[in-house]
C-alpha atoms as a PDB file:
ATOM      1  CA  UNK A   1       3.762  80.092 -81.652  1.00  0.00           C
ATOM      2  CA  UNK A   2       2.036  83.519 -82.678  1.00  0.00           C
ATOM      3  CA  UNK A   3       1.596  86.432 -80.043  1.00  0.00           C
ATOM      4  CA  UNK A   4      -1.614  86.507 -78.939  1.00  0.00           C
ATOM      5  CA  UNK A   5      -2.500  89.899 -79.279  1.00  0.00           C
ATOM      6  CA  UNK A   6      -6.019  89.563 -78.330  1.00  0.00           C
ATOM      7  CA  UNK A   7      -5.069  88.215 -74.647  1.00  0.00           C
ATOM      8  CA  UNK A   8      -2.457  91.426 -74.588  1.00  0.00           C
ATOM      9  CA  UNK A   9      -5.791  93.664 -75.696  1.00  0.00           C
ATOM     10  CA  UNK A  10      -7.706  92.262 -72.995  1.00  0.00           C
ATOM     11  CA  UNK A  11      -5.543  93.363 -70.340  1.00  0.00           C
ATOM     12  CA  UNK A  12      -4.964  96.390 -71.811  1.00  0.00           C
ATOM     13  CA  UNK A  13      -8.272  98.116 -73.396  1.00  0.00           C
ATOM     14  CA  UNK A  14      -8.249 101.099 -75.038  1.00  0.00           C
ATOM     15  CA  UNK A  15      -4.940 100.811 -76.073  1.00  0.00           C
ATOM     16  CA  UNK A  16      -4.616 100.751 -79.910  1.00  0.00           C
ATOM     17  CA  UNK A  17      -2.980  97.228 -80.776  1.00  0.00           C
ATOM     18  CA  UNK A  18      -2.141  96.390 -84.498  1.00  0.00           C
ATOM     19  CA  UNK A  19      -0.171  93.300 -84.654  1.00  0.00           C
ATOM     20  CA  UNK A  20       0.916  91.131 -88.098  1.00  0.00           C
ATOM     21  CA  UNK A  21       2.581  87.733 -88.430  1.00  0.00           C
ATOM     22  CA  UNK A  22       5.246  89.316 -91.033  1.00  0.00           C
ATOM     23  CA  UNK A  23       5.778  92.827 -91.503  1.00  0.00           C
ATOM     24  CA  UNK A  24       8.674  94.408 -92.913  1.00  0.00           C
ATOM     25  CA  UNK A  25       9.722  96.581 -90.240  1.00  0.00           C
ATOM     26  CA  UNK A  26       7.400  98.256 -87.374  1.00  0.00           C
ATOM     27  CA  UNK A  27       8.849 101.594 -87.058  1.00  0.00           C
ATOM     28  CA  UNK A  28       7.734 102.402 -91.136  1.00  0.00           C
ATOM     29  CA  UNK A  29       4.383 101.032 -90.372  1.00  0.00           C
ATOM     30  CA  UNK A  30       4.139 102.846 -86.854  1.00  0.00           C
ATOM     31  CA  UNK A  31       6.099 105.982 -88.517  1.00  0.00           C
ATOM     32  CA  UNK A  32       3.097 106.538 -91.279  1.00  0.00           C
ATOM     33  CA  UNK A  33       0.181 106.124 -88.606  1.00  0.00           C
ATOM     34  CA  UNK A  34       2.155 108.984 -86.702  1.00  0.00           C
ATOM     35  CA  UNK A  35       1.669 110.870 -89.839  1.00  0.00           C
ATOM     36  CA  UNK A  36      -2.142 110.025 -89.951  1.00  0.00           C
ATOM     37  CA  UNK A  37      -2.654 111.372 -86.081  1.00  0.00           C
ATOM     38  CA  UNK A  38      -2.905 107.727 -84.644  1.00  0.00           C
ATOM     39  CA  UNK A  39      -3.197 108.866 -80.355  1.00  0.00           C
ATOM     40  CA  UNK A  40      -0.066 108.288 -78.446  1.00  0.00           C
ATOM     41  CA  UNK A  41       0.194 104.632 -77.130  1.00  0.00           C
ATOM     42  CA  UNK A  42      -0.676 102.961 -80.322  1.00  0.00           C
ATOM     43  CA  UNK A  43       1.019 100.148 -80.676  1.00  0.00           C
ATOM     44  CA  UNK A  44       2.241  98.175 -84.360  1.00  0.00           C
ATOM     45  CA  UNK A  45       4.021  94.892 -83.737  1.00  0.00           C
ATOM     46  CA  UNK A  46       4.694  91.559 -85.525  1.00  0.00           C
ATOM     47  CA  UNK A  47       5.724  87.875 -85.192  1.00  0.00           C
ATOM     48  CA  UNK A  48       8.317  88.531 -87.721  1.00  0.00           C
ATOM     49  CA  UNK A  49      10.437  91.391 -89.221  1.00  0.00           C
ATOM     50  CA  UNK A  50      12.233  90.656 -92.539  1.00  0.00           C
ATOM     51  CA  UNK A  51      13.800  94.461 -92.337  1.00  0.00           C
ATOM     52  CA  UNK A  52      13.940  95.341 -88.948  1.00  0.00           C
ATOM     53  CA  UNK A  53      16.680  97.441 -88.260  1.00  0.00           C
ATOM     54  CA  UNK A  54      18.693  99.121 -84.964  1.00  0.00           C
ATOM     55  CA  UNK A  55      20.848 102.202 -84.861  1.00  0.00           C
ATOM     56  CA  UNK A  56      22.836 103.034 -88.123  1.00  0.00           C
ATOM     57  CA  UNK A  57      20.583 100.784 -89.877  1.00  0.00           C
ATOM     58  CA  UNK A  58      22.013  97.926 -89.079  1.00  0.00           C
ATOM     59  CA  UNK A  59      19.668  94.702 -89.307  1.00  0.00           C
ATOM     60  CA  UNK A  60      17.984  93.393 -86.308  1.00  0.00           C
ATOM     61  CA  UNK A  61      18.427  89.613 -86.304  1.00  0.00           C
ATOM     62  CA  UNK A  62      14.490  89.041 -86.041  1.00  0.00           C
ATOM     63  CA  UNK A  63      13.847  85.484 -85.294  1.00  0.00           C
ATOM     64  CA  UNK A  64       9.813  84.575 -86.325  1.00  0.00           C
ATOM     65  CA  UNK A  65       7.676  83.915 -82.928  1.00  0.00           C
ATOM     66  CA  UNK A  66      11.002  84.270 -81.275  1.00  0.00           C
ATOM     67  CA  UNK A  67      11.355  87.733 -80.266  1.00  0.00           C
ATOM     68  CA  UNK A  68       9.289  90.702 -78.974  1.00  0.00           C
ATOM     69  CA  UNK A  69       9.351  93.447 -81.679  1.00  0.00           C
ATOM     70  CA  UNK A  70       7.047  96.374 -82.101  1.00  0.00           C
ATOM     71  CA  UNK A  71       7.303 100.000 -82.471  1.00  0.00           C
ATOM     72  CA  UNK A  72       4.690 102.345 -80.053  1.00  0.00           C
ATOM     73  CA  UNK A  73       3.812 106.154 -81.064  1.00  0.00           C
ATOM     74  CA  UNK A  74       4.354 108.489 -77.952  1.00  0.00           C
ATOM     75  CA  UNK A  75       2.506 111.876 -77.587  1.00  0.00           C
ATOM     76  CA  UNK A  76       4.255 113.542 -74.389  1.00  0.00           C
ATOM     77  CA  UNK A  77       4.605 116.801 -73.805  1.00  0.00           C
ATOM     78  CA  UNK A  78       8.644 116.638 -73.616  1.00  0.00           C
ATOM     79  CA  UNK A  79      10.889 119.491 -73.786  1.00  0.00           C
ATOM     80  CA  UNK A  80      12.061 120.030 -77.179  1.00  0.00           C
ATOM     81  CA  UNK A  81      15.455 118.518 -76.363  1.00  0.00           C
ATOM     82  CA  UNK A  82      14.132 115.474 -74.547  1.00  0.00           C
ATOM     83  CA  UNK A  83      15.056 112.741 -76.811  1.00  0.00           C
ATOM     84  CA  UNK A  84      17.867 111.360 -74.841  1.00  0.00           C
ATOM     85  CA  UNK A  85      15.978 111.032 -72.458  1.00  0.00           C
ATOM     86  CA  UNK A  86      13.458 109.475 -73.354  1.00  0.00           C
ATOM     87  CA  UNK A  87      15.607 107.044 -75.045  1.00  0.00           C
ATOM     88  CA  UNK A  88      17.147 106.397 -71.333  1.00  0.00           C
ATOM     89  CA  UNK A  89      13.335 106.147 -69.803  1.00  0.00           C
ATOM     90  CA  UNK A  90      12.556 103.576 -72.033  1.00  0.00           C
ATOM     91  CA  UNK A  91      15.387 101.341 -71.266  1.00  0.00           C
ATOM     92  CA  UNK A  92      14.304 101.868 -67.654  1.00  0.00           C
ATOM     93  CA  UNK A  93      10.559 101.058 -68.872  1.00  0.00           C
ATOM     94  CA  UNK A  94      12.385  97.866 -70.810  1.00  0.00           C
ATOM     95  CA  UNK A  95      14.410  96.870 -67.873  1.00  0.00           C
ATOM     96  CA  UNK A  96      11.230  96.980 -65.338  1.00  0.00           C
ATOM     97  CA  UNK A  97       8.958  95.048 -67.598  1.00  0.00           C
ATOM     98  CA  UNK A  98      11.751  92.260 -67.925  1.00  0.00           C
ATOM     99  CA  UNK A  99      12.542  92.127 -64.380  1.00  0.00           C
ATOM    100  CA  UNK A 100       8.432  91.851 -63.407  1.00  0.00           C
ATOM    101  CA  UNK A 101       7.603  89.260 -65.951  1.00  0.00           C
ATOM    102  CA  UNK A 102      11.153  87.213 -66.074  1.00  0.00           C
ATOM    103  CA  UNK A 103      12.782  88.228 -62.713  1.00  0.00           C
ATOM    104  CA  UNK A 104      15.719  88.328 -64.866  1.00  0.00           C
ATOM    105  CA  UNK A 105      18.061  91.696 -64.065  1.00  0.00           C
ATOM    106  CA  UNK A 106      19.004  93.801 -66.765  1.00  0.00           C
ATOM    107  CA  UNK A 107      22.411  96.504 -67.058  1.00  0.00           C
ATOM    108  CA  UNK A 108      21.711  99.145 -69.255  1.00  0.00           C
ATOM    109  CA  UNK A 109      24.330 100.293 -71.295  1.00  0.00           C
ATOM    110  CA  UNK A 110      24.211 103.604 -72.987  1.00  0.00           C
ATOM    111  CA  UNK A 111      22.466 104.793 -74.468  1.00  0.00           C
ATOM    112  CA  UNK A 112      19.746 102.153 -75.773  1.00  0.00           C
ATOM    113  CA  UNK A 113      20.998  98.480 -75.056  1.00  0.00           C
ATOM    114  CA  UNK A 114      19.742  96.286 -72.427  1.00  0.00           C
ATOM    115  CA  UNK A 115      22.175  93.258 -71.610  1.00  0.00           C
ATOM    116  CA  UNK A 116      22.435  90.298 -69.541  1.00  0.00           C
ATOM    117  CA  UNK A 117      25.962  88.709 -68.365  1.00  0.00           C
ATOM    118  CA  UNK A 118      27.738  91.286 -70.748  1.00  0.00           C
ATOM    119  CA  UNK A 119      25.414  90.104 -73.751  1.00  0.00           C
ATOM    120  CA  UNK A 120      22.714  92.260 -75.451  1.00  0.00           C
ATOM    121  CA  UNK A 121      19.048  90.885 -74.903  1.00  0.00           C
ATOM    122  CA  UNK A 122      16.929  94.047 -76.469  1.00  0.00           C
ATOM    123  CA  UNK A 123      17.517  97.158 -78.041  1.00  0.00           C
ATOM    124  CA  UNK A 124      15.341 100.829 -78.472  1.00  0.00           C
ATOM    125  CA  UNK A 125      15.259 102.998 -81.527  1.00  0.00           C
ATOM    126  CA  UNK A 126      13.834 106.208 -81.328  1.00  0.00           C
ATOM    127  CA  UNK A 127      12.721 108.653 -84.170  1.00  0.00           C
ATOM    128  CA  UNK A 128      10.558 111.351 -84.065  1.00  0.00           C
ATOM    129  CA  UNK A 129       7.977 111.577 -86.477  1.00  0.00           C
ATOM    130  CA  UNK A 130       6.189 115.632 -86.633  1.00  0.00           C
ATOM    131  CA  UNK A 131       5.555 116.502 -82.969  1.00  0.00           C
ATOM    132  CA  UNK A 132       5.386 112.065 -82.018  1.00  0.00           C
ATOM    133  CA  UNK A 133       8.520 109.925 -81.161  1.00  0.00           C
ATOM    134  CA  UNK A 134       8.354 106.258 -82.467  1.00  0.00           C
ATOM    135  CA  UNK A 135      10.214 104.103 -80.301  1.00  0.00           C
ATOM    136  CA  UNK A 136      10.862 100.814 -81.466  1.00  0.00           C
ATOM    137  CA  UNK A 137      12.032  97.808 -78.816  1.00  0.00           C
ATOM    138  CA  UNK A 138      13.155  94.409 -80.207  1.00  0.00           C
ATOM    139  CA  UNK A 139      13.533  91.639 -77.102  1.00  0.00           C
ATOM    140  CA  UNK A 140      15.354  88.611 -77.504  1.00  0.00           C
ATOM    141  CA  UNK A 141      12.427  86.320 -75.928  1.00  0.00           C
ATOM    142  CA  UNK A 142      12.922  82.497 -76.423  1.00  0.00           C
ATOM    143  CA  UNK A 143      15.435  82.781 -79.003  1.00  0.00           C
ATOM    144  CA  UNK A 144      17.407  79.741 -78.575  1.00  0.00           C
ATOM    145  CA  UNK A 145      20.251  80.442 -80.191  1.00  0.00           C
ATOM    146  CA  UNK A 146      22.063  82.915 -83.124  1.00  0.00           C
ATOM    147  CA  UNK A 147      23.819  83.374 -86.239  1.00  0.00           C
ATOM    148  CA  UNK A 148      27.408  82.547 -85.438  1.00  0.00           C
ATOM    149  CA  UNK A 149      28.392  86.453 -86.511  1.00  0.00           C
ATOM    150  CA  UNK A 150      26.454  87.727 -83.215  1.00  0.00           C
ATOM    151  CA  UNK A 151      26.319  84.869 -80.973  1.00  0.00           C
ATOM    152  CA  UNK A 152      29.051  86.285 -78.858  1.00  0.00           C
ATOM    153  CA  UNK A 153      27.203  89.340 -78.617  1.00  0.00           C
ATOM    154  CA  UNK A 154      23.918  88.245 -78.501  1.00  0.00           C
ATOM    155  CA  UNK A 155      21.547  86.444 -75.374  1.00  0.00           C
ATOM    156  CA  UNK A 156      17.894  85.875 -75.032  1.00  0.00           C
ATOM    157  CA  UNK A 157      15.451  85.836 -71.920  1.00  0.00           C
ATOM    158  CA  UNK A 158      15.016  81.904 -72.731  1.00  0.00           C
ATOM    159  CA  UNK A 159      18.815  81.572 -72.519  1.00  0.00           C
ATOM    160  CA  UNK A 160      19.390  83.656 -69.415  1.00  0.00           C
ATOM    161  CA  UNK A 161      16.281  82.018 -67.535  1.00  0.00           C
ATOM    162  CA  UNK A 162      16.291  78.205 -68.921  1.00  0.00           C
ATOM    163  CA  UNK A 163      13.042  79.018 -69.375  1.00  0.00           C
ATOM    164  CA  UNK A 164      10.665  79.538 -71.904  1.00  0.00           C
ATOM    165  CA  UNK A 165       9.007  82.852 -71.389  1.00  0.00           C
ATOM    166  CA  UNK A 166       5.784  84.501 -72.468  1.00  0.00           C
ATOM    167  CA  UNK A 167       5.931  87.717 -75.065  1.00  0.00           C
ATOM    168  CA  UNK A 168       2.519  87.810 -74.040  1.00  0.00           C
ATOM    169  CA  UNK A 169       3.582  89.032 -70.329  1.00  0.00           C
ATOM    170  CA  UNK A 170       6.115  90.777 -70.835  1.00  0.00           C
ATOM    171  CA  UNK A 171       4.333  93.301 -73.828  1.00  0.00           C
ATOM    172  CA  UNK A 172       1.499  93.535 -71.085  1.00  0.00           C
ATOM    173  CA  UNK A 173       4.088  94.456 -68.449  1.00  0.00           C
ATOM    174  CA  UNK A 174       6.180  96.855 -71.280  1.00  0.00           C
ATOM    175  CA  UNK A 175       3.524  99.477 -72.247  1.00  0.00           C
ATOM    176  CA  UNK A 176       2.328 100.500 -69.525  1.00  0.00           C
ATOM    177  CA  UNK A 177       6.160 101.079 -67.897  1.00  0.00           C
ATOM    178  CA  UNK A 178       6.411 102.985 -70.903  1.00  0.00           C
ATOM    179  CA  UNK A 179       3.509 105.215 -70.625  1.00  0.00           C
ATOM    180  CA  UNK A 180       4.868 105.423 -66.605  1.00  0.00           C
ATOM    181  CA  UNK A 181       8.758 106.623 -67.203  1.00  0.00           C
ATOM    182  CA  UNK A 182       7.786 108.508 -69.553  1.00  0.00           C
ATOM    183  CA  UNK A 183       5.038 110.217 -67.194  1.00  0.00           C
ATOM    184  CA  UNK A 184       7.909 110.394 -64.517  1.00  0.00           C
ATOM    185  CA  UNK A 185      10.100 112.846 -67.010  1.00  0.00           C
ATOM    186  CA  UNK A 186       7.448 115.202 -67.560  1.00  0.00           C
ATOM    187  CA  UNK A 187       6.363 115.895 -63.699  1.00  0.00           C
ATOM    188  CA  UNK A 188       9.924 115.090 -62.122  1.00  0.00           C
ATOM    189  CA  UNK A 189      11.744 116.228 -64.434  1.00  0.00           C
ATOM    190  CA  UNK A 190      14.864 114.913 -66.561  1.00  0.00           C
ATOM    191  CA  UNK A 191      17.182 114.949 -63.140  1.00  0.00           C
ATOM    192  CA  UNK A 192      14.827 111.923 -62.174  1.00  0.00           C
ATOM    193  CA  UNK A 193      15.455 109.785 -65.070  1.00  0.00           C
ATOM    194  CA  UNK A 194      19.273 110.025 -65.216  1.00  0.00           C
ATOM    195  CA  UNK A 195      19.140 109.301 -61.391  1.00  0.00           C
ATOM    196  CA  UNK A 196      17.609 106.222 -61.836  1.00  0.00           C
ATOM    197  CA  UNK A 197      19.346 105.322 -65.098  1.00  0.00           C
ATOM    198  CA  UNK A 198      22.518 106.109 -63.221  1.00  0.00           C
ATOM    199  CA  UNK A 199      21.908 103.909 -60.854  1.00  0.00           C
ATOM    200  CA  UNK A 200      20.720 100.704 -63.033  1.00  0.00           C
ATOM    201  CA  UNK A 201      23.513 101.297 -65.098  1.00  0.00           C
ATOM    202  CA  UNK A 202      27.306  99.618 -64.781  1.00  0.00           C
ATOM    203  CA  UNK A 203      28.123 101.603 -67.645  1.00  0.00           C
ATOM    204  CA  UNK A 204      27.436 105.706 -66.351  1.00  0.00           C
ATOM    205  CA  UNK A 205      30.373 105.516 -63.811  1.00  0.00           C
ATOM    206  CA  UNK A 206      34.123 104.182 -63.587  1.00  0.00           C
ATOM    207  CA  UNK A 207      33.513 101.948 -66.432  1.00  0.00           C
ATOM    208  CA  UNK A 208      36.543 101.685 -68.771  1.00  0.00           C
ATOM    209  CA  UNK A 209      35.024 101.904 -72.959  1.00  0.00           C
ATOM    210  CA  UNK A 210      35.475 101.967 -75.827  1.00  0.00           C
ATOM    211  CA  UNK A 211      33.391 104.610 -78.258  1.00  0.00           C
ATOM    212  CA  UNK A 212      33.247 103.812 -81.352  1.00  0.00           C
ATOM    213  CA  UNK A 213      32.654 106.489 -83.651  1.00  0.00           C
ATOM    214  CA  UNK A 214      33.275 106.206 -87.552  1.00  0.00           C
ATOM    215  CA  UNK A 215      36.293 106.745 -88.527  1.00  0.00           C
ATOM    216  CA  UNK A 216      37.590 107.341 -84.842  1.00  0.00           C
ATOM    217  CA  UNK A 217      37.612 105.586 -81.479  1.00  0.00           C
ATOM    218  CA  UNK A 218      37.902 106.986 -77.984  1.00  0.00           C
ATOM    219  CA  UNK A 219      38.909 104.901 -74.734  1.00  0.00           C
ATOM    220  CA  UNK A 220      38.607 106.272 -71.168  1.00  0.00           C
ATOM    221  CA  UNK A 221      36.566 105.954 -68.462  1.00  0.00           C
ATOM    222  CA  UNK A 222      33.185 107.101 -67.909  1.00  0.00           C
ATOM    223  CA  UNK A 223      32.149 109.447 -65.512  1.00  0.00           C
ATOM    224  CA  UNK A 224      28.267 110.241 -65.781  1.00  0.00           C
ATOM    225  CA  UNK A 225      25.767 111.824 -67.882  1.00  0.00           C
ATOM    226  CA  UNK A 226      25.545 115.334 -68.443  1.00  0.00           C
ATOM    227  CA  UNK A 227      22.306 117.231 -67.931  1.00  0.00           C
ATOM    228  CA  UNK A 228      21.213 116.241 -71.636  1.00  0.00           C
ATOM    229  CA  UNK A 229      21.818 112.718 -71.127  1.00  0.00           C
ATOM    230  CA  UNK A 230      25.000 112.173 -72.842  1.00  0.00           C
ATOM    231  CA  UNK A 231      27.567 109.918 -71.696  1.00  0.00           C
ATOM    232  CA  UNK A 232      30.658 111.821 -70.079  1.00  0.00           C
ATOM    233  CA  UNK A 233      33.918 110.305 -70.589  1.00  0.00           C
ATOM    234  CA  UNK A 234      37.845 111.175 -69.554  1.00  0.00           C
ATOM    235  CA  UNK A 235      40.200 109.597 -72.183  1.00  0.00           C
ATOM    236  CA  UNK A 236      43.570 108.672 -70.876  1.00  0.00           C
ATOM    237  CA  UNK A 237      45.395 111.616 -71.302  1.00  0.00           C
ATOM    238  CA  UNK A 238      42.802 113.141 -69.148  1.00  0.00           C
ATOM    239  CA  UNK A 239      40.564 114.844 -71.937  1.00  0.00           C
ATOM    240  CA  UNK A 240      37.068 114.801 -70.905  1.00  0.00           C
ATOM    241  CA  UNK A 241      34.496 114.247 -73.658  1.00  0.00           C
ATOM    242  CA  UNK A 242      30.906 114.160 -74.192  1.00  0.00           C
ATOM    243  CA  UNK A 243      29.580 111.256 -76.268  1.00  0.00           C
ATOM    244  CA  UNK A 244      26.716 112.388 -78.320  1.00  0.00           C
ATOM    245  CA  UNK A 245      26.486 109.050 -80.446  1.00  0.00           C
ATOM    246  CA  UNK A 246      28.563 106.150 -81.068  1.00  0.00           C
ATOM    247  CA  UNK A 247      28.951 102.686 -79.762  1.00  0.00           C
ATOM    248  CA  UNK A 248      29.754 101.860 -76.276  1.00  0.00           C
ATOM    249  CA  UNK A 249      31.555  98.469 -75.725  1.00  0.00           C
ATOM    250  CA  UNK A 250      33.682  97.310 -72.496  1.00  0.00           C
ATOM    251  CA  UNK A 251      37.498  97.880 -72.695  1.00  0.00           C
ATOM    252  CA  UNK A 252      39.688  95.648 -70.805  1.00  0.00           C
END
């Protein structure tokens, strides 16, 4: 069934909603009204994506009516080197929402991934666009099941729950705990966020990974984020590292 974007609107007016049934992706539709000055909060999202896409550009398995996906334009007044971050805040803004609308808990794994039971339920891509991040979130809603190629990586809220669950709630729930985390890294400061993100994450501390990283891959165990928001890692000859980008996945 479609989102209905005009109960979302009600409970949220003012805020700039644009939602399609098919789009191609929401972060180039959200990316070009950053361009044209759309206000911070503004909101593009869709039923469908037939090229959404996470980090590295790889596809985003978006399932029509399935899924939560949309792309919001934020106008904070962030240090210049904020974007970690804010990419950490909006996991914890992710996270939240779930939890209030779902009662579902959520372990955030660094830097962007939300899982469930060791299996990813939403992602966050952020880009900045001129002096305006996009941040784009897809949620695994009511997806019932997935391609074989990521089903062992993959969960949804229906799955988790045994419950069908509304995208309507849970986008109601999601922009405002955006708007809020991000509010609580400009007045507190970025020591708040990686506090909290610390804390809701199994992944900051004593958690043995592996980093993938191109051509190269590093195993150790993590100990904390820096104060940029970058993963810290010792490798097993004792090394300690600092893991700008790459992806994070258990080691046993």
């Amino acid at each position: 069934m479609p989102l209905d974007a005009t109960w979302v609107q009600a409970q949220l007016p003012g805020r700039p909603i644009s939602w399609f049934a098919t789009i191609d992706s929401t972060m180039f539709a959200a990316s070009r009204l950053a361009s044209e000055h759309a206000p911070s909060g503004t909101v593009v999202g869709a039923d469908e994506q037939t090229a959404g896409h996470g980090r590295y550009g790889r596809p985003w398995h978006s399932e029509p009516d399935a899924g939560l996906y949309f792309s919001v334009i934020l106008r904070f007044p962030f240090p210049p080197d904020a974007l970690p971050l804010v990419v950490l805040a909006l996991g914890l803004a992710a996270a939240d929402a779930i939890l209030k609308s779902t009662g579902l808990v959520c372990d955030l794994r660094w830097p962007n991934d939300l899982l469930i039971h060791e299996k990813k339920c939403a992602g966050i891509l952020p880009q900045l666009e001129g002096s305006a991040i996009i941040a784009g979130f897809g949620v695994n809603v009511n997806h019932a099941s997935f391609p074989s190629e990521i089903a062992p990586l993959a969960t949804s809220l229906r799955i988790e729950s045994g419950l069908a669950q509304s995208r309507e709630t849970l986008l109601a729930e999601l922009l405002p705990a955006i708007d809020s985390y991000c509010e609580i890294l400009v007045s507190d400061g970025k020591r708040a966020i990686l506090d909290m993100f610390t804390q809701a994450s199994s992944y900051v501390h004593g958690r043995r990974v592996r980093v993938d990283q191109g051509d190269s891959t590093l195993i150790g165990i993590t100990v904390g984020l820096n104060a940029a928001g970058f993963l810290m890692l010792r490798d097993d000859m004792g090394k300690a590292h600092t893991i700008i980008a790459g992806g994070v996945r258990p080691c046993f």
